[in-house]
C-alpha atoms as a PDB file:
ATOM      1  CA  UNK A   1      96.399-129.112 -46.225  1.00  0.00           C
ATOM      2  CA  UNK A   2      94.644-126.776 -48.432  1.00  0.00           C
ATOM      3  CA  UNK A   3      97.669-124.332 -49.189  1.00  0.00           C
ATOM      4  CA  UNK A   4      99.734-127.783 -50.325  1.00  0.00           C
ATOM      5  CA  UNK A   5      96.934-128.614 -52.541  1.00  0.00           C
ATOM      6  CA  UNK A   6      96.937-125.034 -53.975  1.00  0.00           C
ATOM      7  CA  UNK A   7     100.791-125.285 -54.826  1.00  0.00           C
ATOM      8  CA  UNK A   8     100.727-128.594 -55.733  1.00  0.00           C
ATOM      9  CA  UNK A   9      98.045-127.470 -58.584  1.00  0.00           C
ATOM     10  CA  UNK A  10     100.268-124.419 -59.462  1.00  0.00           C
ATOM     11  CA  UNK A  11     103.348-126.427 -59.657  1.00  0.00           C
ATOM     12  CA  UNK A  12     101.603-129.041 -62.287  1.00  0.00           C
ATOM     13  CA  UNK A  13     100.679-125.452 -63.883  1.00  0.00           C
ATOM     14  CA  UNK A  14     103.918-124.660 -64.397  1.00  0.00           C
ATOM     15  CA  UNK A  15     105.426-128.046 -65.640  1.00  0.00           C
ATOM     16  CA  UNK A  16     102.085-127.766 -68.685  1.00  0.00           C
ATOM     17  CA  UNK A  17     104.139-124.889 -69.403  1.00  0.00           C
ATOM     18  CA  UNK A  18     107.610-126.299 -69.261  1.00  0.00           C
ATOM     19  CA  UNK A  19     108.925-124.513 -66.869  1.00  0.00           C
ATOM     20  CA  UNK A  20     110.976-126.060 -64.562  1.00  0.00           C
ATOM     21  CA  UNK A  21     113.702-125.346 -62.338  1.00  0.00           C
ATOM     22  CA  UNK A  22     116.875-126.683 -62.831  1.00  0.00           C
ATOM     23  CA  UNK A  23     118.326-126.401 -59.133  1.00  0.00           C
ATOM     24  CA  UNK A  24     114.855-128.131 -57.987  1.00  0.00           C
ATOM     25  CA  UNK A  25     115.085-130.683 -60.742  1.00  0.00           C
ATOM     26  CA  UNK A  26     118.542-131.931 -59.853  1.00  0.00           C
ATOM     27  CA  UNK A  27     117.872-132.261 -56.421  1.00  0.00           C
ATOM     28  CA  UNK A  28     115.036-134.260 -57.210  1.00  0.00           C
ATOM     29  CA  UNK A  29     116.910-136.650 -60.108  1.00  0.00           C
ATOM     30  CA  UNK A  30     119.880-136.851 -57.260  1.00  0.00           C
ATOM     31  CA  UNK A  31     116.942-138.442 -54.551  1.00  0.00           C
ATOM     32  CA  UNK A  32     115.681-140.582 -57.077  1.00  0.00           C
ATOM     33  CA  UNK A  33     119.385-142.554 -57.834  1.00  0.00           C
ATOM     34  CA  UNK A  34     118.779-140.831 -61.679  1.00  0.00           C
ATOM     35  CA  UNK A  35     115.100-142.403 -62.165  1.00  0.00           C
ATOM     36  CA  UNK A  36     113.474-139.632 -64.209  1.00  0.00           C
ATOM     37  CA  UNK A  37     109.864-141.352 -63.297  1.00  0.00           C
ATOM     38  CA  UNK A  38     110.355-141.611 -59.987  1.00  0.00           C
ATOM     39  CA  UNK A  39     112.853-137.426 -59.992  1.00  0.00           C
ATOM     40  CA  UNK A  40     109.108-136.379 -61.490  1.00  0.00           C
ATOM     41  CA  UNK A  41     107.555-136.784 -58.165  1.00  0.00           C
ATOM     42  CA  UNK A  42     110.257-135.909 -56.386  1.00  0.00           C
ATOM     43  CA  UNK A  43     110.188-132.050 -57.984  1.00  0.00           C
ATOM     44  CA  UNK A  44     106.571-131.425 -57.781  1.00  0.00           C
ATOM     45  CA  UNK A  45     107.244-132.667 -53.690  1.00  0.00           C
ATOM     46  CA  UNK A  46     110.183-130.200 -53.470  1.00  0.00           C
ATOM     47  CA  UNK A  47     109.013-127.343 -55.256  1.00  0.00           C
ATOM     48  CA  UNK A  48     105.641-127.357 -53.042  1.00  0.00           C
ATOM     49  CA  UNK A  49     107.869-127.382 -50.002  1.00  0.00           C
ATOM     50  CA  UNK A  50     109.843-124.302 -51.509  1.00  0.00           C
ATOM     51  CA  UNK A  51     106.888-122.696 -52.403  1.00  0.00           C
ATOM     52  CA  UNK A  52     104.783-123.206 -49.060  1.00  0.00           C
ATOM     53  CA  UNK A  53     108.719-121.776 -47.337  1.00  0.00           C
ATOM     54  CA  UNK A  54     108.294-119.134 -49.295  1.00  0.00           C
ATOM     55  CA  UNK A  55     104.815-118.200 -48.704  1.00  0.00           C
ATOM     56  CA  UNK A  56     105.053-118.778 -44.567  1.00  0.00           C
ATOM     57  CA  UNK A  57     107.924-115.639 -44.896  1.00  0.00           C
ATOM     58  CA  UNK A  58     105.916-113.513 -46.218  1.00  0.00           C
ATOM     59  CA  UNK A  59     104.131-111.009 -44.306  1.00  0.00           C
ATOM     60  CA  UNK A  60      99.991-111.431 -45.083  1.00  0.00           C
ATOM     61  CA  UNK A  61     100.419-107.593 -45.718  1.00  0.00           C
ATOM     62  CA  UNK A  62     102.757-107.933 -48.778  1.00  0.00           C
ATOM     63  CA  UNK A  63     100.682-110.851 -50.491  1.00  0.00           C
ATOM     64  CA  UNK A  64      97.994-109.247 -53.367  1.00  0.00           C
ATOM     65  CA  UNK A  65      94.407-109.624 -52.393  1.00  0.00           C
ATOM     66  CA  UNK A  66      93.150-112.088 -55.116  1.00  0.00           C
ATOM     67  CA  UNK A  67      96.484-113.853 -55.513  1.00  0.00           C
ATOM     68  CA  UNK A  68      95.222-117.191 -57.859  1.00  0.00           C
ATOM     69  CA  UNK A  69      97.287-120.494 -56.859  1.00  0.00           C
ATOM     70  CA  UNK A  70      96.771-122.253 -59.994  1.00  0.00           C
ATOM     71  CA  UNK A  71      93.236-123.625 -60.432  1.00  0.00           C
ATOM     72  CA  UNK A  72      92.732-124.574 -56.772  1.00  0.00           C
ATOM     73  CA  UNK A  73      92.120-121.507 -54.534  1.00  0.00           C
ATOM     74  CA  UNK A  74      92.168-117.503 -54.268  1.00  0.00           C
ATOM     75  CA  UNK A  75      93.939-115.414 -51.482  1.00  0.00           C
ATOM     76  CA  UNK A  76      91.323-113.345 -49.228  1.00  0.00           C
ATOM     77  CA  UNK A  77      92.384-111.233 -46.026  1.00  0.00           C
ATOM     78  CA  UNK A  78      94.793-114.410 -45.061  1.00  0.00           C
ATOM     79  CA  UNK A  79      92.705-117.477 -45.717  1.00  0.00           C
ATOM     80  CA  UNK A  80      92.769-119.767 -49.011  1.00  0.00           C
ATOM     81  CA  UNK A  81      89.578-120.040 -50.270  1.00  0.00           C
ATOM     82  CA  UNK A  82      88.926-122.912 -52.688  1.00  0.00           C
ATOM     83  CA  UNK A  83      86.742-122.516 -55.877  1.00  0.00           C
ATOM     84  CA  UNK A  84      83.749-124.470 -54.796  1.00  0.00           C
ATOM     85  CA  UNK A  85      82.901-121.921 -52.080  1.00  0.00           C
ATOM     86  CA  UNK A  86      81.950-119.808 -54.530  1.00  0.00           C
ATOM     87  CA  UNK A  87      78.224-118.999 -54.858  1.00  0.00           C
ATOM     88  CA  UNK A  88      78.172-115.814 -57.567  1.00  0.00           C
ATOM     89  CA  UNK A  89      80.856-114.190 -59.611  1.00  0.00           C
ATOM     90  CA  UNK A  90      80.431-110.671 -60.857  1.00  0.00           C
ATOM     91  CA  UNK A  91      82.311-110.161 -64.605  1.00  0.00           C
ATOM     92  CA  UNK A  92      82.835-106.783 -66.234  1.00  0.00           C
ATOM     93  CA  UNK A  93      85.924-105.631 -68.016  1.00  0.00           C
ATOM     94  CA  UNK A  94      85.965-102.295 -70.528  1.00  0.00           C
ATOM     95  CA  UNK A  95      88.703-102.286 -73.443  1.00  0.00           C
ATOM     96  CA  UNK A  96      87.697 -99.846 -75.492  1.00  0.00           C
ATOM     97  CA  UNK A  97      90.252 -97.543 -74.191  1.00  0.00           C
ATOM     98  CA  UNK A  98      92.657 -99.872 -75.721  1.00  0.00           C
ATOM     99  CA  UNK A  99      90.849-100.654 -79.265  1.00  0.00           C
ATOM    100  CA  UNK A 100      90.867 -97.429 -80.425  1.00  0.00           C
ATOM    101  CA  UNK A 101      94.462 -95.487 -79.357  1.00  0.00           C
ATOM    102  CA  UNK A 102      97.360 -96.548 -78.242  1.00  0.00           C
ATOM    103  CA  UNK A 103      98.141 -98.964 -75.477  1.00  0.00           C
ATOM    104  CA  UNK A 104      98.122 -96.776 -71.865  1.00  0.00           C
ATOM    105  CA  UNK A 105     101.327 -97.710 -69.875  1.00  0.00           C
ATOM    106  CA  UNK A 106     100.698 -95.724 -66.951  1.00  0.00           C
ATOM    107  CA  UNK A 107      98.270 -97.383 -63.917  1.00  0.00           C
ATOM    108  CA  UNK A 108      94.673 -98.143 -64.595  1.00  0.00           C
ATOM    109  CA  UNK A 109      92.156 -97.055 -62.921  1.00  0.00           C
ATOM    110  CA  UNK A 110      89.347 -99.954 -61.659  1.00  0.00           C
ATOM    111  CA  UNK A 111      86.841 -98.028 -62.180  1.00  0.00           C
ATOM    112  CA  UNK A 112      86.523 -97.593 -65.608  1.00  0.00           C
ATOM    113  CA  UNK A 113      88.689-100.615 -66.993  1.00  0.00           C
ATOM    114  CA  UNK A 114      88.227-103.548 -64.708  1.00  0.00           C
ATOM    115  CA  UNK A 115      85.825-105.337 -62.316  1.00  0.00           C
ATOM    116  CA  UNK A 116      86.134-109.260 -60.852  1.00  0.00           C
ATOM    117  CA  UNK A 117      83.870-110.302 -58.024  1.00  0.00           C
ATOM    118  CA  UNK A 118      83.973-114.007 -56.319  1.00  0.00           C
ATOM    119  CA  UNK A 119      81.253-113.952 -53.486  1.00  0.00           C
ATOM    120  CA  UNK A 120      81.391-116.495 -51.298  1.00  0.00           C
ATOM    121  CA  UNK A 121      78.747-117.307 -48.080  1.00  0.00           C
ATOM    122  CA  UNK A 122      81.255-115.187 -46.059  1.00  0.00           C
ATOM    123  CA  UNK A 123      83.156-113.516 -48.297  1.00  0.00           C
ATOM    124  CA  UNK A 124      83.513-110.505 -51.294  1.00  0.00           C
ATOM    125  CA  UNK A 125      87.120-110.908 -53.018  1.00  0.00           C
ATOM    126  CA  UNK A 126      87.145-108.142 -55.520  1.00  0.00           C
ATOM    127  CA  UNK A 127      90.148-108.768 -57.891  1.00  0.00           C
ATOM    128  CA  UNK A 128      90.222-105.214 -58.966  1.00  0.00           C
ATOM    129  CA  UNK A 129      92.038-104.363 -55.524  1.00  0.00           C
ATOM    130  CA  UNK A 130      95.370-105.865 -57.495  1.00  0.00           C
ATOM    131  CA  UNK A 131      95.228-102.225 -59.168  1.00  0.00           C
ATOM    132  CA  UNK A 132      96.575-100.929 -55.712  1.00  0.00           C
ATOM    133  CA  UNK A 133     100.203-102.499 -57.004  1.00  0.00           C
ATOM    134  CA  UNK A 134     100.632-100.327 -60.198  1.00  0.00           C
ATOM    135  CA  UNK A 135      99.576-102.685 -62.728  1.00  0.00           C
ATOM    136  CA  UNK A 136      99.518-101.317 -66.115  1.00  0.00           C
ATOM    137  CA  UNK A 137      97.112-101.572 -68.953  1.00  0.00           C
ATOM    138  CA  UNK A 138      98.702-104.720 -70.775  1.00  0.00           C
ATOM    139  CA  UNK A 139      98.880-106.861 -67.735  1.00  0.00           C
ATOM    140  CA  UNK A 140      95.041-105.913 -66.983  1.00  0.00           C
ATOM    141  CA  UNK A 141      94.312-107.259 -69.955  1.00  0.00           C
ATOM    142  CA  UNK A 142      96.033-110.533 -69.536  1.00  0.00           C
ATOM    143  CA  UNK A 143      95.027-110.681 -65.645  1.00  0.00           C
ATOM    144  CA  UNK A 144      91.367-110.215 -66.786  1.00  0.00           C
ATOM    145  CA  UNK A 145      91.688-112.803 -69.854  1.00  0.00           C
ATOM    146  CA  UNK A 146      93.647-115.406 -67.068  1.00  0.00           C
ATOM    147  CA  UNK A 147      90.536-114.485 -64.476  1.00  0.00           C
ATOM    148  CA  UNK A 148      87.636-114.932 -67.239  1.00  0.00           C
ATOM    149  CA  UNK A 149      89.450-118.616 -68.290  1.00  0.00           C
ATOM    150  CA  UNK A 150      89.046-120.025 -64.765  1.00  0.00           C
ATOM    151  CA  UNK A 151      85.943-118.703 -64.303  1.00  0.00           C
ATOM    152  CA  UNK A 152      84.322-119.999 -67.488  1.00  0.00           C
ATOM    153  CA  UNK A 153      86.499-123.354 -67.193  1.00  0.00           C
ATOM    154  CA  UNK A 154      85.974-123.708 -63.392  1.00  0.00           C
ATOM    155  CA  UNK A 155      82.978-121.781 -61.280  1.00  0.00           C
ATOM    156  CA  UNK A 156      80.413-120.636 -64.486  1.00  0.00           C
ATOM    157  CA  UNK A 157      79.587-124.404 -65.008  1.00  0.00           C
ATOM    158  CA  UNK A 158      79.378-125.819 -61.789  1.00  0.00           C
ATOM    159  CA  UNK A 159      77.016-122.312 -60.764  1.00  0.00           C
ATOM    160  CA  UNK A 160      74.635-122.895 -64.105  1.00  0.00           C
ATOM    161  CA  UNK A 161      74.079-126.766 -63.379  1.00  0.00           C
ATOM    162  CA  UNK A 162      73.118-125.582 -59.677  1.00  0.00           C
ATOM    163  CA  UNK A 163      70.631-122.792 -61.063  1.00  0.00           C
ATOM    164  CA  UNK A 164      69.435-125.873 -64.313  1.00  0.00           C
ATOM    165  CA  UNK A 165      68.734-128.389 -61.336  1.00  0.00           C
ATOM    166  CA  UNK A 166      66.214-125.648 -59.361  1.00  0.00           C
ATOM    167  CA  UNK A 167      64.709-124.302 -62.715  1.00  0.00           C
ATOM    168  CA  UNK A 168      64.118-128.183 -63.509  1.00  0.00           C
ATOM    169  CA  UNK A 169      62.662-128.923 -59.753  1.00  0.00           C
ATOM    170  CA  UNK A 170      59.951-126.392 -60.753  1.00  0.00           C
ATOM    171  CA  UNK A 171      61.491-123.759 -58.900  1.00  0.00           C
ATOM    172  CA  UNK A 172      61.527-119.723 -60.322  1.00  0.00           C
ATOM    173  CA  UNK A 173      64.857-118.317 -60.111  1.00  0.00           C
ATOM    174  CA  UNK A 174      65.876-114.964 -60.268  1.00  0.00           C
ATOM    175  CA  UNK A 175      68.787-113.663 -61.788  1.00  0.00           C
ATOM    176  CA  UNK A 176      70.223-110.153 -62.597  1.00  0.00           C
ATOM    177  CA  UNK A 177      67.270-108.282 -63.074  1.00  0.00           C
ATOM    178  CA  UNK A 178      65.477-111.387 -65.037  1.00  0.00           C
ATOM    179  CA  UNK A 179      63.232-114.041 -63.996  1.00  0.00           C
ATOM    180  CA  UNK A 180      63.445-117.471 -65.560  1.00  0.00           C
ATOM    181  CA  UNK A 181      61.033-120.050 -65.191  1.00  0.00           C
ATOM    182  CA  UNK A 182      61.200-123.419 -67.195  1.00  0.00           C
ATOM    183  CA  UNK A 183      57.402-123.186 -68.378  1.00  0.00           C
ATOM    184  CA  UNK A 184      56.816-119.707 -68.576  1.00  0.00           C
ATOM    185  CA  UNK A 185      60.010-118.673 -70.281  1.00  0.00           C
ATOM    186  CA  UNK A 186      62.055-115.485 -69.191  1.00  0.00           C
ATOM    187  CA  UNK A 187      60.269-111.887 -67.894  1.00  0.00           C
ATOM    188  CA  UNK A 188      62.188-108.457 -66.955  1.00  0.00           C
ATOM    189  CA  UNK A 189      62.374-107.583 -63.166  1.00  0.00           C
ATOM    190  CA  UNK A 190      63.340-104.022 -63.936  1.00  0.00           C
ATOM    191  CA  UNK A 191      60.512-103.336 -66.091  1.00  0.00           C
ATOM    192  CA  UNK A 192      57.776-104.591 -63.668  1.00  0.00           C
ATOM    193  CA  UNK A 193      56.914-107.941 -65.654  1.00  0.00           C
ATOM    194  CA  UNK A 194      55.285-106.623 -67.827  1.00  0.00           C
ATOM    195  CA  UNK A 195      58.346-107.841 -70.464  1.00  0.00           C
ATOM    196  CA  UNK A 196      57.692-111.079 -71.440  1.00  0.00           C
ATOM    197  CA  UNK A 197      59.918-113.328 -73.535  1.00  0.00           C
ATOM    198  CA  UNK A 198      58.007-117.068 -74.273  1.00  0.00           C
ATOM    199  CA  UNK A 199      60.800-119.777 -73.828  1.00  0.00           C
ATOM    200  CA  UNK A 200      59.389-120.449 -78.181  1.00  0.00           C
ATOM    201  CA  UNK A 201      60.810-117.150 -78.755  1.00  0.00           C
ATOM    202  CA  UNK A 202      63.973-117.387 -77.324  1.00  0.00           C
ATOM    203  CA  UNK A 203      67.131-117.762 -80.135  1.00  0.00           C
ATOM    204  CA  UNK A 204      69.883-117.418 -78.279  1.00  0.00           C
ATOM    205  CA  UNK A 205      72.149-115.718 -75.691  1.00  0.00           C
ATOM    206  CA  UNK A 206      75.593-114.928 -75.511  1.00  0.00           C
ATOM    207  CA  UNK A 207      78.199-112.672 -73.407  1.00  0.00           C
ATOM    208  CA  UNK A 208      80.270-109.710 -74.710  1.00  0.00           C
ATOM    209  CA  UNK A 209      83.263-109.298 -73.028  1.00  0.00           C
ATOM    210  CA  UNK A 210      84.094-106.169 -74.872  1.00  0.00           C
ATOM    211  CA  UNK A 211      80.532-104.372 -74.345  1.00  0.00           C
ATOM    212  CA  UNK A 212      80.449-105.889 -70.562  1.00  0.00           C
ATOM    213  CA  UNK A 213      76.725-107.123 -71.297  1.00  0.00           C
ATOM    214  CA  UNK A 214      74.780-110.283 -71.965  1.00  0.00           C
ATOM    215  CA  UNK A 215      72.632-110.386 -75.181  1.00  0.00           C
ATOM    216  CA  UNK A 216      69.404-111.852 -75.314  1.00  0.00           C
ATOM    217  CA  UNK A 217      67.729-113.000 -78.430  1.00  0.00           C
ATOM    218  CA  UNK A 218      63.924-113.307 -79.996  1.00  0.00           C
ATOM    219  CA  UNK A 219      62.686-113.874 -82.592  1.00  0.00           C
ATOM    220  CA  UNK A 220      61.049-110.631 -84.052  1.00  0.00           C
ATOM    221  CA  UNK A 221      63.972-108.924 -82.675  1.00  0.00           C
ATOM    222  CA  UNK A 222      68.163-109.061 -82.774  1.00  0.00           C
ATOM    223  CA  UNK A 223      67.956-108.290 -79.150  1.00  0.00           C
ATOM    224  CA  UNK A 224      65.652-108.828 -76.437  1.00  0.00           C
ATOM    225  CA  UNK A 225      67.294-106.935 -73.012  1.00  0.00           C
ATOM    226  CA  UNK A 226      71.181-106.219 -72.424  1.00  0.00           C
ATOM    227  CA  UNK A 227      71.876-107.413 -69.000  1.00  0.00           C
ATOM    228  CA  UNK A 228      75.658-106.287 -67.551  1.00  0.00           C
ATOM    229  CA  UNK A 229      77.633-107.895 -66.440  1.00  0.00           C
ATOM    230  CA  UNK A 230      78.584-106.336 -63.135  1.00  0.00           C
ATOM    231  CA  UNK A 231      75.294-107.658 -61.865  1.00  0.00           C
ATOM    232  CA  UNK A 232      76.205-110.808 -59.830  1.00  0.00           C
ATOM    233  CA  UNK A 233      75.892-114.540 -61.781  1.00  0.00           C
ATOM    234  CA  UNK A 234      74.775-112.554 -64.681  1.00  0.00           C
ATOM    235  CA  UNK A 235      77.307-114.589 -66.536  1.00  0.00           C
ATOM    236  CA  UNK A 236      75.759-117.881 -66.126  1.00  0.00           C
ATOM    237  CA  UNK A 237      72.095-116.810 -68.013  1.00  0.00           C
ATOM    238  CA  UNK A 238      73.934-117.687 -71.513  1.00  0.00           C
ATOM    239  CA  UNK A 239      74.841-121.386 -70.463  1.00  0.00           C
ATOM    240  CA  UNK A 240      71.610-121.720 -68.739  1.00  0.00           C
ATOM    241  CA  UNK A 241      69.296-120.379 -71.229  1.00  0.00           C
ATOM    242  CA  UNK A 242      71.055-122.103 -73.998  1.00  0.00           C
ATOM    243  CA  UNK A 243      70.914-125.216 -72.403  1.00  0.00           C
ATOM    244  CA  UNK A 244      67.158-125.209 -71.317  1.00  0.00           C
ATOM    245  CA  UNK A 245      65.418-123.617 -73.737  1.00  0.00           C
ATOM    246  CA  UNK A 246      64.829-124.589 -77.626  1.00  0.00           C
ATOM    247  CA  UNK A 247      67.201-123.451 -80.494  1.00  0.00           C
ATOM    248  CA  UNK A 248      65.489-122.165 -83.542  1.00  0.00           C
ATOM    249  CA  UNK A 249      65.627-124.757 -86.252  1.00  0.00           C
END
């Protein structure tokens, strides 16, 4: 079952981080006759049972919308979804509010401090619903840093090698307001093609989490075009482009 999977991946989350819990663990060394090896097993089995008990008495209404289990699957309108579903993500997260004053401790609003979309064929799971249960400014920042981890460790790959594999088939792919094509390099939607940037000219992109945009690089200039980041998949250009077109030397 899919929601086993998802707690079996959260419980081996929470044994990286040495947590464990005591009551489960001697339960599970009792069942094994005192075989550590074998009790291992045991607690991951036990504490996915007490888990999945948990989660079948709880009323759908009470469980946050975007609710991660580990690295396997996000919580949408009552289903599991798992991460390979995924076809865009949508990144955008402004801290400035917290780099220049004081920390805020009241509620945040989404609006102006934090944005995570997961589209799948069927589905939109915004993460910034979570503000609905009073979430202050502190855990938005670590909720947005956890978020950002998975998605660069888990769906930004797998998405870039799907759009490197249709750039390299000869195919012209469009993306956040640009248009890449292997031979022709990258050109500006917005701007009616008429910006060009030769795939020779190209130095480098990155993402800025802090400004919410990604950079592109020429030559003759430190910047090329500022995409943001709240445009969907506009955070897999910088793995793309790096990978497929030339470095400077």
């Amino acid at each position: 079952m899919l929601i086993d999977e998802a707690f079996c991946a959260f419980v081996l989350g929470e044994l990286k981080q040495g947590e464990i819990f005591s009551l489960t663990w001697a339960l599970a060394l009792a069942e094994a006759g005192g075989n550590e090896r074998q009790a291992q097993a045991i607690y991951v089995k036990l504490r996915v049972a007490e888990l999945r008990r948990r989660w079948e008495a709880t009323p759908l209404s009470k469980i946050p919308e975007g609710l991660a289990f580990g690295q396997a699957a996000v919580f949408h309108k009552g289903m599991l979804i798992p991460f390979n579903e995924i076809v865009s993500v949508t990144l955008y997260s402004n801290f400035t509010q917290w780099q220049t004053g004081a920390r805020m401790s009241d509620t945040v609003t989404t609006s102006r401090s934090f944005l995570f979309r997961l589209t799948t064929q069927y589905h939109v799971i915004e993460f910034s619903k979570l503000c609905l249960f009073a979430i202050n400014a502190e855990d938005y920042e670590t909720l947005f840093r956890e978020f950002s981890r998975i998605a660069d460790e888990r769906i930004i790959p797998r998405l870039a090698q799907q759009y490197m594999q249709r750039l390299k088939s000869g195919e012209t792919v469009s993306v956040a307001g640009i248009e890449i094509d292997l031979h022709d390099g990258i050109r500006s939607k917005t701007l009616g093609f008429r910006t060009h940037l030769p795939r020779a000219q190209f130095t480098g992109c990155e993402r800025d989490y802090f400004s919410s945009e990604v950079h592109i690089h020429k030559t003759d200039r430190p910047r090329w075009k500022a995409l943001s980041c709240k445009e969907p998949n506009a955070v897999v250009i910088p793995p793309v482009l790096n990978a497929l077109f030339p470095k400077p030397k």
